[in-house]
C-alpha atoms as a PDB file:
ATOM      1  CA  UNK A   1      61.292  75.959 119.704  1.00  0.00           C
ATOM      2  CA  UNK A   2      63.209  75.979 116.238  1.00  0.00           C
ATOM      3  CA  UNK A   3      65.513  78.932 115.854  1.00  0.00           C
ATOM      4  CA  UNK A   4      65.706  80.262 112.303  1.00  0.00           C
ATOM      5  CA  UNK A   5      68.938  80.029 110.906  1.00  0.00           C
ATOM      6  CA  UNK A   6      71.039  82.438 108.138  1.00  0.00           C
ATOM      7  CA  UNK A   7      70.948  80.811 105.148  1.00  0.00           C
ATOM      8  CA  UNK A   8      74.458  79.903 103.804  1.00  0.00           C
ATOM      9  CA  UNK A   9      75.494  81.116 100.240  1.00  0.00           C
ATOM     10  CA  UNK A  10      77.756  78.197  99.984  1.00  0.00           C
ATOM     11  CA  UNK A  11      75.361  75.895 100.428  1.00  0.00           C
ATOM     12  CA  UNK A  12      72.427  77.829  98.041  1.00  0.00           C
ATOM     13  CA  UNK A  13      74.600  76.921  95.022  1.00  0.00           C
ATOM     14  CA  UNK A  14      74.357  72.950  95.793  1.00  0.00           C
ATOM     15  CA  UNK A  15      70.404  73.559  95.127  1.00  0.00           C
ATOM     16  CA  UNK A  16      71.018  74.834  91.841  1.00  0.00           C
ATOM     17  CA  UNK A  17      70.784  71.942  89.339  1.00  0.00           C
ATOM     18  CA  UNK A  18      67.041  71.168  91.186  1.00  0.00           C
ATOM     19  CA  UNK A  19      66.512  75.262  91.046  1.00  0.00           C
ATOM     20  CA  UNK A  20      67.251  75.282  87.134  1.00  0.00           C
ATOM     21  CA  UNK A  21      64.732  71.999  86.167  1.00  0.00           C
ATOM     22  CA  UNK A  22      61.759  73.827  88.133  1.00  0.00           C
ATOM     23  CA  UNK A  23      62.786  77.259  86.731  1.00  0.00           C
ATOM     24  CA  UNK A  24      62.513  75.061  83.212  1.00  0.00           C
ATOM     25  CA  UNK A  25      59.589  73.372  84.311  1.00  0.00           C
ATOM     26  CA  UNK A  26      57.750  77.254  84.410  1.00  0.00           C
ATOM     27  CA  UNK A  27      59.105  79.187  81.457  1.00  0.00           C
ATOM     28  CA  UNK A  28      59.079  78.622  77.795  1.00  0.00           C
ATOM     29  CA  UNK A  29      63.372  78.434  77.031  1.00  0.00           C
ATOM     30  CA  UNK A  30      66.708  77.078  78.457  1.00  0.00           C
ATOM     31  CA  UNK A  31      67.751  80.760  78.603  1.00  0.00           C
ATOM     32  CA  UNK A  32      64.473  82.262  80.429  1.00  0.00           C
ATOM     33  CA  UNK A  33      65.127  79.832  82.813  1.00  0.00           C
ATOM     34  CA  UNK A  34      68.674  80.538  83.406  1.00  0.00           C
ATOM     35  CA  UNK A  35      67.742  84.119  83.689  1.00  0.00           C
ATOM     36  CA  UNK A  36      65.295  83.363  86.218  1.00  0.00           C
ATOM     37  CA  UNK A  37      67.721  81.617  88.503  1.00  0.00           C
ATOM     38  CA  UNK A  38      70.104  83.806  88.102  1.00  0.00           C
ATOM     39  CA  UNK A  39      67.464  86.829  88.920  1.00  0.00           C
ATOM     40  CA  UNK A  40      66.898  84.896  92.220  1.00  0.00           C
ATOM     41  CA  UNK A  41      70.229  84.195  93.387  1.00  0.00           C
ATOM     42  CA  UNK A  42      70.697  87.875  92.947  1.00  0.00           C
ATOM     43  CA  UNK A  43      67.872  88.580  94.753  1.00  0.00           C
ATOM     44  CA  UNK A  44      68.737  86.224  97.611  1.00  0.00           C
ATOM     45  CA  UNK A  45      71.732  86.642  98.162  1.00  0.00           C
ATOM     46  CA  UNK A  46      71.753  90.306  98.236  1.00  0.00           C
ATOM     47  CA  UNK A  47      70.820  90.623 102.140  1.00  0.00           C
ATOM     48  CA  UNK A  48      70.906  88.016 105.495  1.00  0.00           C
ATOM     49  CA  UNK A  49      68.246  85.497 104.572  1.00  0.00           C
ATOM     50  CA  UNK A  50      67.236  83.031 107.310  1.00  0.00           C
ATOM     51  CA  UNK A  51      65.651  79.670 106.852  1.00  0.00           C
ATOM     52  CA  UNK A  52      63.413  77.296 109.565  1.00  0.00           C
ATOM     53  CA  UNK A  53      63.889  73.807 109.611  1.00  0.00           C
ATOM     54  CA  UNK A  54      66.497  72.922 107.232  1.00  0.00           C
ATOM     55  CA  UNK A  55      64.352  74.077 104.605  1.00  0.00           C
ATOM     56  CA  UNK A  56      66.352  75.789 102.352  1.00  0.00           C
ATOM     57  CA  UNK A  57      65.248  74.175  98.964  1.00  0.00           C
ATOM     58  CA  UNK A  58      61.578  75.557  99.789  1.00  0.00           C
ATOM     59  CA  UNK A  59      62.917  78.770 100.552  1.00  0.00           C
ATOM     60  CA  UNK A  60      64.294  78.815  97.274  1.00  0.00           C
ATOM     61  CA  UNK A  61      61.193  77.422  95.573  1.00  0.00           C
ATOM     62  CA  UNK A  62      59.292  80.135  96.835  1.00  0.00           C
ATOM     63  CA  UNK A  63      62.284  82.329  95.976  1.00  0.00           C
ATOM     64  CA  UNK A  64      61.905  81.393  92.331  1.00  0.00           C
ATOM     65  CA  UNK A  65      58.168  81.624  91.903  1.00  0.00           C
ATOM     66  CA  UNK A  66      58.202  85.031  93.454  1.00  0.00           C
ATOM     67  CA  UNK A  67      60.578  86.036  91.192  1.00  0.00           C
ATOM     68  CA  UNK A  68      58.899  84.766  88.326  1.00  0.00           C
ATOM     69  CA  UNK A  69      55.612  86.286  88.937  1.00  0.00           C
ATOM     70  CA  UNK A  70      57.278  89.477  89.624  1.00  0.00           C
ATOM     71  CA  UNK A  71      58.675  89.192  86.298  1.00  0.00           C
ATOM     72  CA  UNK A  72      55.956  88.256  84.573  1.00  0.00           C
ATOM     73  CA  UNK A  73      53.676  91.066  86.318  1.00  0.00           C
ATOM     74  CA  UNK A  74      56.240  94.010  85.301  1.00  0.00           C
ATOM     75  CA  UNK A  75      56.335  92.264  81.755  1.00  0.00           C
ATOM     76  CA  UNK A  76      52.537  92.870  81.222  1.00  0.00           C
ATOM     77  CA  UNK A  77      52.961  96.584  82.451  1.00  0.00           C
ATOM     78  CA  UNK A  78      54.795  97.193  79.338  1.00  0.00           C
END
């Protein structure tokens, strides 16, 4: 059985250059895409996270595309 561990904020920012070329991959500017890793980190790091299987790059994928489609959502509410 595979115990979910706490994800470690030290070791979120080593995923960071790979975070920033998908984020730049999925929006239209260098500074969307900063924006939009910077929104996550927030996000993430704001409370205990917890990650299965050494899998902390897809947790932050996921992370990033929630974010973004959050974002995008409350920009066509406007």
């Amino acid at each position: 059985m595979l115990v979910p561990r706490r994800l470690d904020p030290e070791r979120v920012a080593e995923h960071l250059p790979r975070l920033y070329r998908a984020a730049r991959s999925w929006t239209s500017s260098r500074e969307e895409a900063e924006d939009l890793v910077q929104e996550t980190f927030a996000r993430v790091l704001a409370r205990p996270r917890f990650v299965r299987d050494e899998d902390e790059m897809g947790y932050l994928v996921r992370a990033l595309r929630n974010t973004l489609i959050s974002q995008r959502r409350a920009e066509s509410r406007r």
